[in-house]
Protein backbone atom coordinates (compact mmCIF):
# COMPACT_ATOMS: atom_id res chain seq x y z
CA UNK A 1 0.00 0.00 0.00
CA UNK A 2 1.26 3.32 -0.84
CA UNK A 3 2.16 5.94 2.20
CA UNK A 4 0.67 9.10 1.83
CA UNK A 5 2.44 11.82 2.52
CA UNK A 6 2.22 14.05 5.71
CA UNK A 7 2.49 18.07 5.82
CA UNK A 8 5.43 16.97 8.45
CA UNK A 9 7.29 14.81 5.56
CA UNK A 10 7.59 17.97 3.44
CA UNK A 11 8.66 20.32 6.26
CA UNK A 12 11.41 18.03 7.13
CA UNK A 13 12.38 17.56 3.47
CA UNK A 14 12.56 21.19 3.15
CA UNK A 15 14.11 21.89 6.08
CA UNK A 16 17.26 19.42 5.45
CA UNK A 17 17.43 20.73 2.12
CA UNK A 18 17.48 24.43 3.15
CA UNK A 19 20.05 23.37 5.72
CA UNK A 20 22.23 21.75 2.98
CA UNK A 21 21.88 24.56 1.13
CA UNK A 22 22.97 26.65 4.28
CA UNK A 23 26.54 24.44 4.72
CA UNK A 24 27.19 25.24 1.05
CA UNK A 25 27.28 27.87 0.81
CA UNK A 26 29.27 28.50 4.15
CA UNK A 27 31.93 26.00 2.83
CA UNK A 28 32.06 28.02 -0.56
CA UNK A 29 32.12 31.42 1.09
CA UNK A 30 34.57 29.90 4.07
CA UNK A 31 36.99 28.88 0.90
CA UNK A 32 36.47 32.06 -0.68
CA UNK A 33 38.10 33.85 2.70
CA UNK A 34 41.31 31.42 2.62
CA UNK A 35 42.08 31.97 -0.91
CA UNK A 36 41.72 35.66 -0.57
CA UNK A 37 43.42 35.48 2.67
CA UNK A 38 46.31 33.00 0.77
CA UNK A 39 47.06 35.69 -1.67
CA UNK A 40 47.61 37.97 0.96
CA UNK A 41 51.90 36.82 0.93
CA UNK A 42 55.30 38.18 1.23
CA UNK A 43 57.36 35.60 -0.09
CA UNK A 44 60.56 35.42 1.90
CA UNK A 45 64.38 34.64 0.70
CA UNK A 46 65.57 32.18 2.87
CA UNK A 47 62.63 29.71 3.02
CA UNK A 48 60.30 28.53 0.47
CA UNK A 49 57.39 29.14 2.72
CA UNK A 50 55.95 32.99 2.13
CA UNK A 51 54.09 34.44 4.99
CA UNK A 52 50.54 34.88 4.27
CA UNK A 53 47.12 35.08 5.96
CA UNK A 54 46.14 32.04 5.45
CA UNK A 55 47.06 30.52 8.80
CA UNK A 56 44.56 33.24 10.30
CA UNK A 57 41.49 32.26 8.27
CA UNK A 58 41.81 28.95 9.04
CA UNK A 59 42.28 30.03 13.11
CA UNK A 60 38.68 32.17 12.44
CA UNK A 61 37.34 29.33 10.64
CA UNK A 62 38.25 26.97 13.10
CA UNK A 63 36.70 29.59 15.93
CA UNK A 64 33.54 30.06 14.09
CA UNK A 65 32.27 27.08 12.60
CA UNK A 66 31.26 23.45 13.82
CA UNK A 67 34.16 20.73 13.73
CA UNK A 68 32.86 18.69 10.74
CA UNK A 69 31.86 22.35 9.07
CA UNK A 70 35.14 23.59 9.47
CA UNK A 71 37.08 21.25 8.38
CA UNK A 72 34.94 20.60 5.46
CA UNK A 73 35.51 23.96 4.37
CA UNK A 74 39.44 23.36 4.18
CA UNK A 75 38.52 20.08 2.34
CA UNK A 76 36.62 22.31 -0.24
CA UNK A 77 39.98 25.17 -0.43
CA UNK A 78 42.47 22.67 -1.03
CA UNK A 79 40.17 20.39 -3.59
CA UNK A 80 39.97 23.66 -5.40
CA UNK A 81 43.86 24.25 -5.23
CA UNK A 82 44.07 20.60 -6.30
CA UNK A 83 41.59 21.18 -9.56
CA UNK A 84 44.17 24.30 -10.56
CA UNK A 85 41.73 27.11 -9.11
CA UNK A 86 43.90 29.86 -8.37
CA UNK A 87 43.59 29.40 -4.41
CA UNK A 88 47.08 28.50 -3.04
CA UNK A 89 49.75 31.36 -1.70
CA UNK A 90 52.33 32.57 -4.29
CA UNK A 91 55.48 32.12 -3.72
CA UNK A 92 58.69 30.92 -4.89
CA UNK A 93 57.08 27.81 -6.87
CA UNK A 94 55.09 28.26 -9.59
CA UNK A 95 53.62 25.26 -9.58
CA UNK A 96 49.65 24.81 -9.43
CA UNK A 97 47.01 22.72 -8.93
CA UNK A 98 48.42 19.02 -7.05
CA UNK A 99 52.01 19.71 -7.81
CA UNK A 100 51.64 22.92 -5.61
CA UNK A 101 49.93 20.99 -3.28
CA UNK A 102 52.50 18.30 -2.61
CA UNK A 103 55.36 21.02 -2.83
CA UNK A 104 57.21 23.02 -0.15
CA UNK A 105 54.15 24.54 1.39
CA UNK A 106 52.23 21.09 1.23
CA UNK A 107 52.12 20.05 4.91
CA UNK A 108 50.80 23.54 5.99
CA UNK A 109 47.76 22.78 3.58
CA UNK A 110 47.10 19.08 4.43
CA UNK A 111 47.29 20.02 8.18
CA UNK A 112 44.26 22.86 7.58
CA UNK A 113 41.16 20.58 7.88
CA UNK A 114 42.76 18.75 10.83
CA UNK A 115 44.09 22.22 12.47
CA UNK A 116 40.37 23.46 11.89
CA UNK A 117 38.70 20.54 13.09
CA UNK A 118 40.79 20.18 16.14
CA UNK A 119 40.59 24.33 17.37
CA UNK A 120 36.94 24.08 16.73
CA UNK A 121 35.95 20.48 19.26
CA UNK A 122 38.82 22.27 21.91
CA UNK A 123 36.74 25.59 21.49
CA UNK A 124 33.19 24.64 21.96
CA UNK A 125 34.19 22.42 25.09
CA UNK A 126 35.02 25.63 27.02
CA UNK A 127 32.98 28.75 27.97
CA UNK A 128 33.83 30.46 24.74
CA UNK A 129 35.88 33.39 25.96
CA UNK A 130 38.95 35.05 24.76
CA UNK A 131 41.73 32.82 26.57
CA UNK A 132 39.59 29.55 25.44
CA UNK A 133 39.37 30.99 21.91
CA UNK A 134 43.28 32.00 22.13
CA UNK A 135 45.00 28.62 23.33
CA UNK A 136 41.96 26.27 20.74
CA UNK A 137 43.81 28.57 17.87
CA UNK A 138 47.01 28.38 19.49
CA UNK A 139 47.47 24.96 19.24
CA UNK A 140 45.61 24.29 16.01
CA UNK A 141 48.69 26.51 14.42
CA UNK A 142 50.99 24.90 16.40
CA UNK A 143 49.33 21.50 14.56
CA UNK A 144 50.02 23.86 11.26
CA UNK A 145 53.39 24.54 12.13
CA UNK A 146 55.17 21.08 13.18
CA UNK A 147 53.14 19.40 9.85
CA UNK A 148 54.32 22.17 7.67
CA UNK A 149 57.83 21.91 9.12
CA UNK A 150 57.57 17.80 9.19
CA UNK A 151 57.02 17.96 5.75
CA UNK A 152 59.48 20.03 4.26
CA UNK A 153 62.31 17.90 6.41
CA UNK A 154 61.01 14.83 4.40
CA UNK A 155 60.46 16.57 1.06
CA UNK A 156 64.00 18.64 1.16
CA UNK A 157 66.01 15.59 3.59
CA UNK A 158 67.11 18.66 5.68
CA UNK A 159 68.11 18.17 9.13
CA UNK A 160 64.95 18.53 11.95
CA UNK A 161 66.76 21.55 13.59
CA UNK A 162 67.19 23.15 9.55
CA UNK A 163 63.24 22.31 8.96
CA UNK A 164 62.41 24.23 12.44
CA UNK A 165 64.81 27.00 11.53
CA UNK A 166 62.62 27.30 7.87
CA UNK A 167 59.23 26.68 8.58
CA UNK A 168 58.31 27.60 12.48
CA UNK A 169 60.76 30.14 13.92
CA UNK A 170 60.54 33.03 11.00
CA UNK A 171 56.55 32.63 11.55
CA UNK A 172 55.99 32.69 15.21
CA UNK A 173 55.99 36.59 15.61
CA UNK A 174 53.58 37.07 12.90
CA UNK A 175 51.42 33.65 13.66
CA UNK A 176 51.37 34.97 17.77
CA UNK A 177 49.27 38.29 15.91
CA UNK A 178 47.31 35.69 13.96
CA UNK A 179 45.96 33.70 16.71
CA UNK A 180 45.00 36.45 19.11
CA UNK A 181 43.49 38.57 16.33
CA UNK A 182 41.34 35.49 15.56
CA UNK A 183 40.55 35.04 19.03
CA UNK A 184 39.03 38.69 19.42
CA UNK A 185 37.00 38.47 16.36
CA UNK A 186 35.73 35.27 17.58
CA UNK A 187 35.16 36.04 21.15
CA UNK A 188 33.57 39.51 20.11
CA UNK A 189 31.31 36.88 17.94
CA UNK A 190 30.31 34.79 20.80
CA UNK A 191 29.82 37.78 22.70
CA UNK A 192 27.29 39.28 19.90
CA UNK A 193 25.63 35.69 19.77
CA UNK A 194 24.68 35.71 23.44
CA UNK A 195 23.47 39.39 23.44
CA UNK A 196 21.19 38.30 20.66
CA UNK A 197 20.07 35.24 22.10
């Protein structure tokens, strides 16, 4: 016998599909921010790695969005660096789409959707505060950090204490400004959020 359908059936149906059509367009607009962000860069002479603001939309991204949203917005930037969308950093390789990817900057951008993931469970197990927001984006960059720095060790057979010297040290300072900027802006948020509610 055939079910007939309820006014509750359509209202659900609707309402998961308006929610999908929510995430989209978070994930595209979320990727959207890191590229823009990426392009900020001021590629550096003694490393391959440029310094870019990149590392601070995927802190805010991390802040501001659900785990699985989060890091399924990183998913989306680097398939679209992988498809040879114009997304990644410049810098001293002019490589694009997967050969970019898997070059000297490669284990920054593989570590994103785990980094994201990661600051946004630590973030949303605390009250949601400034210091909370701080340390959840403090550590996801530190995640960004030792896998960008792991990598190029392996992909350039330099020594562990070379890899540190290229890829963490030159990008503390700056990544230190990164992290608590994206802990305001997120706090403020959380802060707005509550007012609201």
């Amino acid at each position: 016998m055939k079910e007939l359908s309820t006014p509750l059936d359509s209202l659900t149906t609707s309402s998961a599909a308006s929610s999908w059509l929510r995430s989209t367009l978070i994930v595209l607009s979320g990727s959207a921010f890191v590229a823009v962000c990426s392009h900020v860069a001021l590629p550096l002479w003694f490393t391959p790695v440029p310094l870019t603001l990149q590392p601070f939309a995927v802190l805010l991204l991390g802040l501001v969005l659900a785990p699985r949203l989060a890091a399924a917005t990183l998913l989306a930037y680097l398939a679209e660096g992988a498809i040879g969308l114009p997304v990644f950093a410049p810098g001293f390789t002019f490589s694009s789409g997967l050969a970019h990817l898997f070059g000297p900057t490669g284990g920054y951008l593989l570590a994103y959707p785990v980094a994201a993931m990661l600051i946004s469970s630590l973030y949303r197990r605390t009250h949601r505060n400034f210091p909370a927001a701080f340390i959840s984006a403090g550590i996801g960059n530190l995640v960004i950090l030792l896998c960008g720095a792991l990598w190029l060790s392996v992909l350039t057979q330099v020594s562990a204490s070379a890899a540190v010297k290229l890829a963490i040290l030159p990008f503390l300072p700056g990544d230190a400004l990164k992290v608590a900027a994206a802990a305001a802006l997120a706090a403020g948020f959380q802060r707005l959020h509550r007012q609201n509610a």
